[in-house]
N, C-alpha and C. Protein backbone atom coordinates (compact mmCIF):
# COMPACT_ATOMS: atom_id res chain seq x y z
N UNK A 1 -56.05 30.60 -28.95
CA UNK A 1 -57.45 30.98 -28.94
C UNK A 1 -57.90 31.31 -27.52
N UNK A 2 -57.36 30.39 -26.75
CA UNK A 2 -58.00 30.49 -24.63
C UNK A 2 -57.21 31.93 -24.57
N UNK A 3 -55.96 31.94 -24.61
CA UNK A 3 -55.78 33.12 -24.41
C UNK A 3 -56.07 34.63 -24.91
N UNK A 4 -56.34 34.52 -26.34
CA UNK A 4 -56.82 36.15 -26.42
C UNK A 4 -58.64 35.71 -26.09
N UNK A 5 -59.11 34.72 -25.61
CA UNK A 5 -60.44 34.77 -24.82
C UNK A 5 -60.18 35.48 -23.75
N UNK A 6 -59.06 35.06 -23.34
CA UNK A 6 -58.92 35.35 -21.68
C UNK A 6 -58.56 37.03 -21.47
N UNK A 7 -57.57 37.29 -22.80
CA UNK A 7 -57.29 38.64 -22.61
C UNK A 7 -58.40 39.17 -22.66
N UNK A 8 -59.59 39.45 -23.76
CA UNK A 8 -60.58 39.82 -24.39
C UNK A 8 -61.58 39.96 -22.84
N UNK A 9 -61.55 39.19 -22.18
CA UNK A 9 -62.39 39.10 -21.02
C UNK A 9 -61.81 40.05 -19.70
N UNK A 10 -60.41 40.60 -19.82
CA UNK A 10 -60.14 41.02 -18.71
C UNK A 10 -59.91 42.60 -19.29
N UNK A 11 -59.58 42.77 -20.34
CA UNK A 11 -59.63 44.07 -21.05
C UNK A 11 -61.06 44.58 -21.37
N UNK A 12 -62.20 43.38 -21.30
CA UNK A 12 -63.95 44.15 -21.19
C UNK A 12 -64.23 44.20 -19.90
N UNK A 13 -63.38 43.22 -18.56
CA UNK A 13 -64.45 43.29 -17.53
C UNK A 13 -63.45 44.95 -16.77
N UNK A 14 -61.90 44.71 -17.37
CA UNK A 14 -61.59 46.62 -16.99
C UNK A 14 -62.55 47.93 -16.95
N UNK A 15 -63.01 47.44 -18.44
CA UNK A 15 -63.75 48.99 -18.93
C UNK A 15 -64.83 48.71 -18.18
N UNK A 16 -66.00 47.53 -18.07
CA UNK A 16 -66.80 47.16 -17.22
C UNK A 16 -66.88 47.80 -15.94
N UNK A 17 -66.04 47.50 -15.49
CA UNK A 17 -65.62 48.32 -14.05
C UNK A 17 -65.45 49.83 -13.71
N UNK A 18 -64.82 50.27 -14.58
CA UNK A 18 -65.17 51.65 -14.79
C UNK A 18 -66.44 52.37 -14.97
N UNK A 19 -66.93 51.47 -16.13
CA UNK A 19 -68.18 52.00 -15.97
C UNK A 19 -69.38 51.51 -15.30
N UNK A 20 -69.21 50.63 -14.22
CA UNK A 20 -69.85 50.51 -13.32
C UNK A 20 -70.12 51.30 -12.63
N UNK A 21 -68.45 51.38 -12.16
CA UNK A 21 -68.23 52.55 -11.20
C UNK A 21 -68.99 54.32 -10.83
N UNK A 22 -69.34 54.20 -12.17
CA UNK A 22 -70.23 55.80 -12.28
C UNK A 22 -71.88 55.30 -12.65
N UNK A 23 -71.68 54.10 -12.39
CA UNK A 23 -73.36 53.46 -12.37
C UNK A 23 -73.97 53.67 -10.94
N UNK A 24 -75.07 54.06 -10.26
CA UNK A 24 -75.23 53.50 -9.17
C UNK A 24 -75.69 52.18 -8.75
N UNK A 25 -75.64 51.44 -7.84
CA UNK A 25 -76.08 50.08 -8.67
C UNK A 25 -77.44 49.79 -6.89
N UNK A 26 -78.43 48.75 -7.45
CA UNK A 26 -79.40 49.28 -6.42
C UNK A 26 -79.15 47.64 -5.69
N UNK A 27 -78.98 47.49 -4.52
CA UNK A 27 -78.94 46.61 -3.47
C UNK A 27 -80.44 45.60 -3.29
N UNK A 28 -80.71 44.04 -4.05
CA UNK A 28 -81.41 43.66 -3.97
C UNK A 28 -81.05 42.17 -3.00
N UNK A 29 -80.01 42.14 -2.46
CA UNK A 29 -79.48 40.65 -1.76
C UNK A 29 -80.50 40.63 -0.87
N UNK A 30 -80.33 39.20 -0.76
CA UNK A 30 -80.72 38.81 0.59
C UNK A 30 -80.08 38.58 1.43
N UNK A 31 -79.90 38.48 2.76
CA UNK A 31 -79.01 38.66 3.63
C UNK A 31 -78.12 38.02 3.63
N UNK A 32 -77.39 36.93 2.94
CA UNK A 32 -76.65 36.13 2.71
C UNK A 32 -75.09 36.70 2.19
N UNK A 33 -74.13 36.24 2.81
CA UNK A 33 -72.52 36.81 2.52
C UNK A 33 -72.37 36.60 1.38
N UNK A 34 -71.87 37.42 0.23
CA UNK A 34 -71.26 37.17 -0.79
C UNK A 34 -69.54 36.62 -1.00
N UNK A 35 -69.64 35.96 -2.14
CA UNK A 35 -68.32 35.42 -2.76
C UNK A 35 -67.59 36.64 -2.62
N UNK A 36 -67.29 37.78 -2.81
CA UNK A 36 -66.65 38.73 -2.45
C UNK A 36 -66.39 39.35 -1.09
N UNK A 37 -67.30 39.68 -0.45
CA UNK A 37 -67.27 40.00 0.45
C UNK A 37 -66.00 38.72 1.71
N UNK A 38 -66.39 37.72 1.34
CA UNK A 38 -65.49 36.84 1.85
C UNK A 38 -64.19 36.28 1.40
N UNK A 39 -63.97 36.96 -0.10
CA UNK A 39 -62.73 36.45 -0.71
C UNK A 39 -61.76 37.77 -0.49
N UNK A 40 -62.51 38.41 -0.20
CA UNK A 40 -61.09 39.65 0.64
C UNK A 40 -60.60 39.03 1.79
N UNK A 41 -61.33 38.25 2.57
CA UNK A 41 -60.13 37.89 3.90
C UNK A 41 -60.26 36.09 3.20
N UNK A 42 -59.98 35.67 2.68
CA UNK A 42 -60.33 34.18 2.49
C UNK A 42 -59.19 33.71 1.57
N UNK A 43 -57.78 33.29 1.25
CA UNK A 43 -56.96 32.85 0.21
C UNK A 43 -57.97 31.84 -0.64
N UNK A 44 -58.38 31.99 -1.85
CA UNK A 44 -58.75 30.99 -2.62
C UNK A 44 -58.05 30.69 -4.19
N UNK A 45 -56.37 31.11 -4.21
CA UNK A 45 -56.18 30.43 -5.32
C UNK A 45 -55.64 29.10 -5.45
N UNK A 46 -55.88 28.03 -4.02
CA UNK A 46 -55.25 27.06 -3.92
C UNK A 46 -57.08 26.00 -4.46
N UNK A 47 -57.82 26.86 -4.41
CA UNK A 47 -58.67 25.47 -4.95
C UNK A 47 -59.58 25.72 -6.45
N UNK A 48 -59.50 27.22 -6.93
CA UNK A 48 -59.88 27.31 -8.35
C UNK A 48 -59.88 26.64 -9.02
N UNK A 49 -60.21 26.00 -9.91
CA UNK A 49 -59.62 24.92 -11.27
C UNK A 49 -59.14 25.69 -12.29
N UNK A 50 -57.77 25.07 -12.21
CA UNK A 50 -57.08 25.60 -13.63
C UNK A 50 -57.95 25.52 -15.39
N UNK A 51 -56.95 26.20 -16.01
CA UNK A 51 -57.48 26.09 -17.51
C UNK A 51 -57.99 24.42 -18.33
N UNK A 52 -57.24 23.59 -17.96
CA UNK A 52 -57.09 22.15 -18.00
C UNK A 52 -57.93 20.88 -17.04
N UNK A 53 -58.93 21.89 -15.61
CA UNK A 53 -59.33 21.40 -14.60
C UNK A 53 -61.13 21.41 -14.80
N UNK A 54 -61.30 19.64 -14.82
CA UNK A 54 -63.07 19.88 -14.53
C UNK A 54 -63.75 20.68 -13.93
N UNK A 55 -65.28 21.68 -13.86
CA UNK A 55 -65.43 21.99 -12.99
C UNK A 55 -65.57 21.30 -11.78
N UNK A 56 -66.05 22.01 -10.56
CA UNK A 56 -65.78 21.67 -8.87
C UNK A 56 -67.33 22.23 -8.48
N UNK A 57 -67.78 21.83 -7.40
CA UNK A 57 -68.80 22.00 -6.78
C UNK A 57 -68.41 23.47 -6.20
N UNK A 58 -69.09 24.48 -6.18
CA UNK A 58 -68.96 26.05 -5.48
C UNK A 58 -69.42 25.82 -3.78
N UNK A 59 -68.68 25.76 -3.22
CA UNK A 59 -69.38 25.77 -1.68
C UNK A 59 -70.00 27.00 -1.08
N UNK A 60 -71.26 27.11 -1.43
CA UNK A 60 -72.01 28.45 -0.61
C UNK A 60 -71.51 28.62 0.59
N UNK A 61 -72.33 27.42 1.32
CA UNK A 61 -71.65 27.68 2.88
C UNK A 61 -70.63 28.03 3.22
N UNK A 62 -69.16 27.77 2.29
CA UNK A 62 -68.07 28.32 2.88
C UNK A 62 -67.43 29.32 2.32
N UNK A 63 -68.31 29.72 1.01
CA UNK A 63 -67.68 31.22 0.26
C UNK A 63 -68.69 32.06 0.19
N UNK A 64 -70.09 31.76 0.99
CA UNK A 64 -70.83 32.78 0.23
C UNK A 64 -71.55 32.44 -0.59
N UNK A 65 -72.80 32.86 -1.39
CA UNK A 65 -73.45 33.33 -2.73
C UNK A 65 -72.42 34.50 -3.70
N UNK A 66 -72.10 34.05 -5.15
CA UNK A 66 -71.48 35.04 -5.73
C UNK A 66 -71.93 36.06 -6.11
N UNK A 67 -71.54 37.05 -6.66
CA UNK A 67 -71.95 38.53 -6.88
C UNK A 67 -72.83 38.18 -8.21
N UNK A 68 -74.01 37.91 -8.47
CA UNK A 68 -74.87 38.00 -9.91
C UNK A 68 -74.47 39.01 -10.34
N UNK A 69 -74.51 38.99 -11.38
CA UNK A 69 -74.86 40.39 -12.36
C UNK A 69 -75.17 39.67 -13.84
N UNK A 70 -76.08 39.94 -14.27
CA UNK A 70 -76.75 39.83 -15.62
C UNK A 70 -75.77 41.01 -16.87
N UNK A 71 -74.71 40.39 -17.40
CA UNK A 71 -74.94 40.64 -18.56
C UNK A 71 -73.90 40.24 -19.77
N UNK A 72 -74.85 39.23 -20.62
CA UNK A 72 -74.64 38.69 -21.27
C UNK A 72 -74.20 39.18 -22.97
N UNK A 73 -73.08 38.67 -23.33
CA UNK A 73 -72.28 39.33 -24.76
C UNK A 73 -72.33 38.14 -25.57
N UNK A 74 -72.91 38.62 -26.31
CA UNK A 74 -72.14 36.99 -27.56
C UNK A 74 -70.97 37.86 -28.11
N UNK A 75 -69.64 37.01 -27.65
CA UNK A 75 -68.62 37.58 -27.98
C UNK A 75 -67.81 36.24 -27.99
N UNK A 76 -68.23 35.12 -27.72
CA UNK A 76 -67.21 34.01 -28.13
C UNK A 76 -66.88 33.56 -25.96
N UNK A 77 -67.33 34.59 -25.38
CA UNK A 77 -66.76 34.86 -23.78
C UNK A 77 -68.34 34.04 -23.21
N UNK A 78 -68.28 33.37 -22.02
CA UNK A 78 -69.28 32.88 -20.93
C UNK A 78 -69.37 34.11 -20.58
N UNK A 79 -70.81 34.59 -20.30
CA UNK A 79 -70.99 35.83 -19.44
C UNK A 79 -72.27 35.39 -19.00
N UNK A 80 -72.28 35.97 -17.53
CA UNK A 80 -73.45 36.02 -16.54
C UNK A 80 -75.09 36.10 -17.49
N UNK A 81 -76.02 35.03 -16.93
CA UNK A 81 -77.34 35.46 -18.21
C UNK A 81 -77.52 34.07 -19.74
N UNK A 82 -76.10 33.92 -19.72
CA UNK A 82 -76.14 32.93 -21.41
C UNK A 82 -75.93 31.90 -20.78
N UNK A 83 -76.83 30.96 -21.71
CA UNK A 83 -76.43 29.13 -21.30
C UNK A 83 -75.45 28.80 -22.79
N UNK A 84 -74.78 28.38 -21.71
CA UNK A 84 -73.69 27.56 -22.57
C UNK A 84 -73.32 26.17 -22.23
N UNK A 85 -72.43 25.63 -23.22
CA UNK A 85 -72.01 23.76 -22.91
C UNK A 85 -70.87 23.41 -21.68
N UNK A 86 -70.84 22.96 -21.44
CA UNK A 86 -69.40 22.62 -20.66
C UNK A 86 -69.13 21.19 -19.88
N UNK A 87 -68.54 20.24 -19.27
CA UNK A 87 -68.77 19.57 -19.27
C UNK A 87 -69.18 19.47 -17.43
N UNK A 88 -70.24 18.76 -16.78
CA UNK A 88 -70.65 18.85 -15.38
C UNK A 88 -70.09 17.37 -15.12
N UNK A 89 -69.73 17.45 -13.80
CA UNK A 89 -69.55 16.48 -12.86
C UNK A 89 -70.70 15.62 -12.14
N UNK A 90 -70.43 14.44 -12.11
CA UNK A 90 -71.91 13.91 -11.87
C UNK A 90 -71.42 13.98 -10.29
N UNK A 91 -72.95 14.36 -9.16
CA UNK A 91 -72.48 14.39 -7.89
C UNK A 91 -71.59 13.46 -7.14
N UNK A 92 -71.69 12.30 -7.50
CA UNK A 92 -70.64 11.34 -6.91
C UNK A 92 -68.93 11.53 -6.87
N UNK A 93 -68.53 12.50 -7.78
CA UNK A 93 -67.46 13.21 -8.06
C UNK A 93 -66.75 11.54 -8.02
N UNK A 94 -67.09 11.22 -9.19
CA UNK A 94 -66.13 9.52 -8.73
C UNK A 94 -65.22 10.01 -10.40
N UNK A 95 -65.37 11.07 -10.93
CA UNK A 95 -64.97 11.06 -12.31
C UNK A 95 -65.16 11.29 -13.56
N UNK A 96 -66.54 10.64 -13.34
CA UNK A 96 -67.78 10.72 -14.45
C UNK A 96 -68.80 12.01 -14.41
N UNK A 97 -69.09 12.39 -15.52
CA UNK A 97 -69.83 13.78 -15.82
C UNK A 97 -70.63 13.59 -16.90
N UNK A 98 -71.02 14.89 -17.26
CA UNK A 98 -71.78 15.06 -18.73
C UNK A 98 -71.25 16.33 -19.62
N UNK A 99 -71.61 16.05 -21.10
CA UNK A 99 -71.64 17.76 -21.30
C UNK A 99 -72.58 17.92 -21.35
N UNK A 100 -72.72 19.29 -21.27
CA UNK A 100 -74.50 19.70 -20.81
C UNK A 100 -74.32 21.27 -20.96
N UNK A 101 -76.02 21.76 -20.94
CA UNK A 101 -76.07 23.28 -21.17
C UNK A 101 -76.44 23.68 -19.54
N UNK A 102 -75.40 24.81 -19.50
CA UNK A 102 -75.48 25.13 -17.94
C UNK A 102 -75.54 26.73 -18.14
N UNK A 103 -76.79 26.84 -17.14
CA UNK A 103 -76.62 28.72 -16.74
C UNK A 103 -75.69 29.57 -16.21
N UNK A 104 -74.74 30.24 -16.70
CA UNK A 104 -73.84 31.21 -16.46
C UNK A 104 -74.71 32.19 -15.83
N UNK A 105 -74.55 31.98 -14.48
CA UNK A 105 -74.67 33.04 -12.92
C UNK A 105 -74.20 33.88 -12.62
N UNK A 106 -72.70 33.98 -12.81
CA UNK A 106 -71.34 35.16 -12.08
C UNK A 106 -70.32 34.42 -12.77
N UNK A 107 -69.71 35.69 -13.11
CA UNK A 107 -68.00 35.72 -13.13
C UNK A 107 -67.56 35.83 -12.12
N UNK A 108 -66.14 35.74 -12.08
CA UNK A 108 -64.81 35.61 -11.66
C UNK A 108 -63.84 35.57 -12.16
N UNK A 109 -62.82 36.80 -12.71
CA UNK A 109 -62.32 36.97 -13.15
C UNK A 109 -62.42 35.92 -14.63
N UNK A 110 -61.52 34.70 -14.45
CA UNK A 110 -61.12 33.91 -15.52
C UNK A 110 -62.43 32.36 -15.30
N UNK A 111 -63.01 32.77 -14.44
CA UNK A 111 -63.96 31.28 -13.74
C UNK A 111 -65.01 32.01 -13.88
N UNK A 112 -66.21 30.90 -13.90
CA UNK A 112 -67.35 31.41 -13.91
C UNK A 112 -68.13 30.58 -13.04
N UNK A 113 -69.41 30.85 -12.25
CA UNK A 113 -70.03 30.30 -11.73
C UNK A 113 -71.58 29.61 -11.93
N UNK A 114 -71.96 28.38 -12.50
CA UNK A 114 -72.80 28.21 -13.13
C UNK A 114 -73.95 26.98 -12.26
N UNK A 115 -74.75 26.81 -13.18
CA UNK A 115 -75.69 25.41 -12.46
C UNK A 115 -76.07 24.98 -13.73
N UNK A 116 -76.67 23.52 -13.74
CA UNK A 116 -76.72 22.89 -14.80
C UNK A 116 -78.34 23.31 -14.66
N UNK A 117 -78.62 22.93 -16.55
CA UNK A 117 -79.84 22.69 -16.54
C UNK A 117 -80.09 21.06 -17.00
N UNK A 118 -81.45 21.14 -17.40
CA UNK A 118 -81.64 19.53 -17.84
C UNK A 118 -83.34 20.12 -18.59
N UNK A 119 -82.88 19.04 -19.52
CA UNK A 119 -84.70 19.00 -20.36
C UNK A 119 -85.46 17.88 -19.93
N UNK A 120 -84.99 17.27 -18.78
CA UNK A 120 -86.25 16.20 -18.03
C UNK A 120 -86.71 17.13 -17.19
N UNK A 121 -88.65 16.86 -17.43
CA UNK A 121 -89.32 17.38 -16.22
C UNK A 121 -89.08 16.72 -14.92
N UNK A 122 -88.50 17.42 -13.86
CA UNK A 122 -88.28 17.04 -12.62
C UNK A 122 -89.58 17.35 -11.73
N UNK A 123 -90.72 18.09 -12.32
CA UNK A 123 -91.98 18.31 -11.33
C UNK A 123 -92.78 17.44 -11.30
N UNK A 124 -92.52 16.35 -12.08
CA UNK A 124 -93.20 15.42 -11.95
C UNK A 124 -92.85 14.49 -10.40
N UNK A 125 -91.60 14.44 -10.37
CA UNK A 125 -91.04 14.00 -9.39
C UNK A 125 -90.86 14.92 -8.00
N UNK A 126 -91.20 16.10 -8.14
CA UNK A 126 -90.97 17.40 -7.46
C UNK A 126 -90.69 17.01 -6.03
N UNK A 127 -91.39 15.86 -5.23
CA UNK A 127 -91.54 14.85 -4.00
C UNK A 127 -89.82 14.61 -3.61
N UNK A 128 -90.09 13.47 -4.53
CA UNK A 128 -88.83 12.96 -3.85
C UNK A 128 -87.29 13.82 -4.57
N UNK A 129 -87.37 14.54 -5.96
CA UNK A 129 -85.86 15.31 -5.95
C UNK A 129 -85.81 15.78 -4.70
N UNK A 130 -86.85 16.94 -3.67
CA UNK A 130 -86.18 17.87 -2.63
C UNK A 130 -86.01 16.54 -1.73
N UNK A 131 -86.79 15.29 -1.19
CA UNK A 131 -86.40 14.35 -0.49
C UNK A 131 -84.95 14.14 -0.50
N UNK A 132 -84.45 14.05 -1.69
CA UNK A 132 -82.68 13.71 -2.29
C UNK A 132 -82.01 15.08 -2.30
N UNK A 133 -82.63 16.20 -1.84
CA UNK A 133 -81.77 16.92 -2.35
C UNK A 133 -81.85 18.20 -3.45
N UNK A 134 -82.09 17.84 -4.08
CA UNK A 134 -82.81 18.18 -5.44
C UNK A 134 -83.83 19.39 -5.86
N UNK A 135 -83.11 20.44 -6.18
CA UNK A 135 -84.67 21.69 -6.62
C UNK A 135 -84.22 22.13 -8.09
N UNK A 136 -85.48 22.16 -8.10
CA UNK A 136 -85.17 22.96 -10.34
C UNK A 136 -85.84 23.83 -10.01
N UNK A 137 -86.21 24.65 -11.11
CA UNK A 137 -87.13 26.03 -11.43
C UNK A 137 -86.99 25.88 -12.86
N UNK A 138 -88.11 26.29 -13.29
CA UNK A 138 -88.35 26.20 -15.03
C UNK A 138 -87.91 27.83 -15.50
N UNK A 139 -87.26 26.98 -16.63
CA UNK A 139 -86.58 28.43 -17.61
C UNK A 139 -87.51 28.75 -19.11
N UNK A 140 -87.88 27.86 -19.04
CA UNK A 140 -88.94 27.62 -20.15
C UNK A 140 -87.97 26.70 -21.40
N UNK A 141 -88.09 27.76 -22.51
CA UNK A 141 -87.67 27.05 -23.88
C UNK A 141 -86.63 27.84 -24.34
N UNK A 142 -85.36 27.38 -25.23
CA UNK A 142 -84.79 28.58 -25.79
C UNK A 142 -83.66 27.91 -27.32
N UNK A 143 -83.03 28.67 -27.36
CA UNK A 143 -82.06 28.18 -28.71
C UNK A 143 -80.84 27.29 -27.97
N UNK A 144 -80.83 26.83 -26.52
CA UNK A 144 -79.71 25.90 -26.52
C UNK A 144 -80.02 24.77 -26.22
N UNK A 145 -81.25 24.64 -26.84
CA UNK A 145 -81.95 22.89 -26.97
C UNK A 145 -82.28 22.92 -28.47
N UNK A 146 -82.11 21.73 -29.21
CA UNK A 146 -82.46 22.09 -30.76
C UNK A 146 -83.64 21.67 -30.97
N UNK A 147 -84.57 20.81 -30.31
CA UNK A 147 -85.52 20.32 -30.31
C UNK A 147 -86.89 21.11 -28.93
N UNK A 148 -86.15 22.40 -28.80
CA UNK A 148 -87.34 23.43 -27.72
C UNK A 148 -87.79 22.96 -27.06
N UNK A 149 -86.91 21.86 -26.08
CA UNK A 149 -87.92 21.43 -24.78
C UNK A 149 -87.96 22.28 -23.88
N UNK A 150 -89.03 22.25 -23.00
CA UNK A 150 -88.90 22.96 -22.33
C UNK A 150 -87.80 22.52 -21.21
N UNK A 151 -87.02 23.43 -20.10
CA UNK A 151 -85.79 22.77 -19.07
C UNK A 151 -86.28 23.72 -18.02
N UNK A 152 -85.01 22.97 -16.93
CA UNK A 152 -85.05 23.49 -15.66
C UNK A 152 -83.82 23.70 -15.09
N UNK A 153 -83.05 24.68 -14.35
CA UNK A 153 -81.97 24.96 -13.72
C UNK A 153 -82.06 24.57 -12.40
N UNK A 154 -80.97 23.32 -11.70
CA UNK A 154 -80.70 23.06 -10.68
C UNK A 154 -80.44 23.87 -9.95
N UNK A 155 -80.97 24.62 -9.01
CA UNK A 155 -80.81 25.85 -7.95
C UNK A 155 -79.97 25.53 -6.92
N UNK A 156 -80.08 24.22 -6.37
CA UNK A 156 -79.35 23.82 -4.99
C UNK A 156 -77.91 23.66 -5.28
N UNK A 157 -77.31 23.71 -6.43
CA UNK A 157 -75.75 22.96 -6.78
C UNK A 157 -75.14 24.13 -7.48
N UNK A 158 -74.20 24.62 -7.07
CA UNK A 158 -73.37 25.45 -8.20
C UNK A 158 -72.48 25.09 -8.52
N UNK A 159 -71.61 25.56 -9.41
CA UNK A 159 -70.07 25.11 -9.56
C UNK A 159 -69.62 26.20 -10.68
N UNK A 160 -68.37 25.64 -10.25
CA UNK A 160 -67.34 26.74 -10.84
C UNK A 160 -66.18 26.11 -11.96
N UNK A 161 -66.19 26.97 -12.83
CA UNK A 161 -65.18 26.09 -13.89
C UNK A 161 -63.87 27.57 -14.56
N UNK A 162 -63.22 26.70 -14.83
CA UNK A 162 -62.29 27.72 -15.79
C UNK A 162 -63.29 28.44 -17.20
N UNK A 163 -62.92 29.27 -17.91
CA UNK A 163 -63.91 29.55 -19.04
C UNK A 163 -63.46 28.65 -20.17
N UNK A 164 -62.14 28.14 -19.99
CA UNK A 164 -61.42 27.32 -21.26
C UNK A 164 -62.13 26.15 -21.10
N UNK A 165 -62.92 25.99 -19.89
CA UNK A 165 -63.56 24.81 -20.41
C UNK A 165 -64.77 24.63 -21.32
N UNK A 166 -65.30 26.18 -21.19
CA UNK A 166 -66.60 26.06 -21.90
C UNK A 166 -66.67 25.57 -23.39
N UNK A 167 -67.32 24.68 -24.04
CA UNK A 167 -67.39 24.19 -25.41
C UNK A 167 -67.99 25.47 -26.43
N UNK A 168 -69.01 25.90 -26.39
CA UNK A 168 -69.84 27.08 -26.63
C UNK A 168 -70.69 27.58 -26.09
N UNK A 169 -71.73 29.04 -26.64
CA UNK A 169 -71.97 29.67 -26.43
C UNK A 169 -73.74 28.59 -27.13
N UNK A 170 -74.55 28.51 -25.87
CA UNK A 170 -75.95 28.17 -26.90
C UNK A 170 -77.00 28.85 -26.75
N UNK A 171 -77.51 30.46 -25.94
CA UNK A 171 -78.31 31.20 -26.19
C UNK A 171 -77.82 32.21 -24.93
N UNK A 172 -78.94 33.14 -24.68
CA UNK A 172 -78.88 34.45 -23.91
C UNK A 172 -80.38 34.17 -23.19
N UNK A 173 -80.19 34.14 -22.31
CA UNK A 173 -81.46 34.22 -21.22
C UNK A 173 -82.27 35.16 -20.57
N UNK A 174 -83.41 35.08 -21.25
CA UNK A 174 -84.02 36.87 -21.01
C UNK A 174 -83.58 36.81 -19.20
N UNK A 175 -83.96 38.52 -19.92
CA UNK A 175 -83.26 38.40 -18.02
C UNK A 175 -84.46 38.96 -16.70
N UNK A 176 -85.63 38.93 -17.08
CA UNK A 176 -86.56 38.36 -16.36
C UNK A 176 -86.26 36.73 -15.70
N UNK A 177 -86.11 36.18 -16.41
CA UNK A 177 -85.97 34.36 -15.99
C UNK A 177 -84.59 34.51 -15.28
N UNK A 178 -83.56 35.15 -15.44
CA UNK A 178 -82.65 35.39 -14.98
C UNK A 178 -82.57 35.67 -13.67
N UNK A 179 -83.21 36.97 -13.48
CA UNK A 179 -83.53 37.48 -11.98
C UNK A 179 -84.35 36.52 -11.12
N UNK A 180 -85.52 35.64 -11.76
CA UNK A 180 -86.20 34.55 -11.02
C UNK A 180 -85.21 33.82 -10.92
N UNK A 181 -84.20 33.07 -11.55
CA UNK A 181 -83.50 32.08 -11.03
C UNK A 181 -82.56 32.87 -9.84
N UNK A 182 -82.33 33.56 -10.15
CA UNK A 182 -81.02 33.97 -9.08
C UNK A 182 -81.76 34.47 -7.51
N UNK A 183 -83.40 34.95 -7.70
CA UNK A 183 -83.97 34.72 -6.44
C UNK A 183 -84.15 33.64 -5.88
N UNK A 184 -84.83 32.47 -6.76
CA UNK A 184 -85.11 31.28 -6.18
C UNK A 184 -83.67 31.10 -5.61
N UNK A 185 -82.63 30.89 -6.24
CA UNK A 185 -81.29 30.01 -5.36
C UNK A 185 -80.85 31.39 -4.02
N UNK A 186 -81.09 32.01 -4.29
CA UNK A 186 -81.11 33.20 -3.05
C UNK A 186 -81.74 33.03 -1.94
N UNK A 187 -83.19 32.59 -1.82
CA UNK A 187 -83.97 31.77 -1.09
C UNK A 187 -83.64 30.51 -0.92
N UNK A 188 -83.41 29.49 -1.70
CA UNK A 188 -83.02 28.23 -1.31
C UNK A 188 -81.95 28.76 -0.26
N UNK A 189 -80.84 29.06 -0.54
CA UNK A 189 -79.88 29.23 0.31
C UNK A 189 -79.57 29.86 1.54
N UNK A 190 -81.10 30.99 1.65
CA UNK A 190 -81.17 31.61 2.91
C UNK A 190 -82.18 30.84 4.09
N UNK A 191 -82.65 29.69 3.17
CA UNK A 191 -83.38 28.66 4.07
C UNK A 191 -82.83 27.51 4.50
N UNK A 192 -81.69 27.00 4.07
CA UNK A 192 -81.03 25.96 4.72
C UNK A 192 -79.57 26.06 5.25
């Protein structure tokens, strides 16, 4: 099954590419290095996580912000835009995690780059999360909560997982809210 996912994903992001290629595409970054731009001179297949490997914390500072692009397939595939399950690492990296619905940000080839959300209001606390660390932005409501709470996407933390880890597919994220999240962590990151 992982594998004709995996084929299925590299035989759409081919044609993808092609037809990118005759797209023009319009330059909205902020000045910040991209995951690409730095993985041409940078070896990184010694710390990816394999098919079998928890996700890992994404280090901005030392790779960059990844290439966004919004667009999301229900095809059984994680794509940039859809929240899906997977299981997160709790920051202490002592072992322990959650499964949880996390925003799919960017691909990478066979990895994807995501942030968790959560259905606790954190603005209540808004003080002390950035004291710790800590920023959300509200996504509002959608089909990968069954009970429509409203949630929030952790902006300050990314991470990166294999796609075999993902459990499923639990909605598509308009992509207005999309583009706000990927500014806010664009800004977070060009401020610290």
């Amino acid at each position: 099954m992982h594998l004709f996912n995996t084929l299925g994903r590299v035989v759409r992001r081919a044609g993808a590419r092609v037809g990118k290629s005759l797209t023009p595409k319009i330059n909205t970054r902020v000045d910040v290095p991209t995951f690409h731009s730095i993985a041409r001179r940078t070896p990184f297949s010694g710390w990816l996580p394999g098919p079998d490997d928890p996700a890992v914390e994404y280090d901005v500072d030392q790779y960059g912000l990844p290439d966004f692009e919004y667009h999301p397939r229900r095809d059984n595939i994680p794509d940039p835009g859809e929240i899906v399950w997977t299981w997160v690492p709790f920051e202490e990296n002592d072992g322990r995690g959650k499964d949880r619905p996390v925003l799919v940000l960017a691909d990478l080839d066979d990895h994807i780059i995501f942030a968790q959300t959560s259905s606790k209001d954190h603005s209540k606390n808004a003080a002390w999360e950035a004291r710790s660390g800590r920023y959300w932005f509200d996504i509002g409501t959608g089909a990968w909560d069954a009970k429509r709470r409203e949630s929030e996407v952790r902006i300050d933390r990314l991470l990166i997982t294999h796609i075999s880890q993902v459990r499923r597919e639990g909605a598509q994220l308009d992509r207005k809210i999309y583009d706000a999240v990927v500014q806010a962590i664009k800004q977070h990151f060009s401020s610290t």
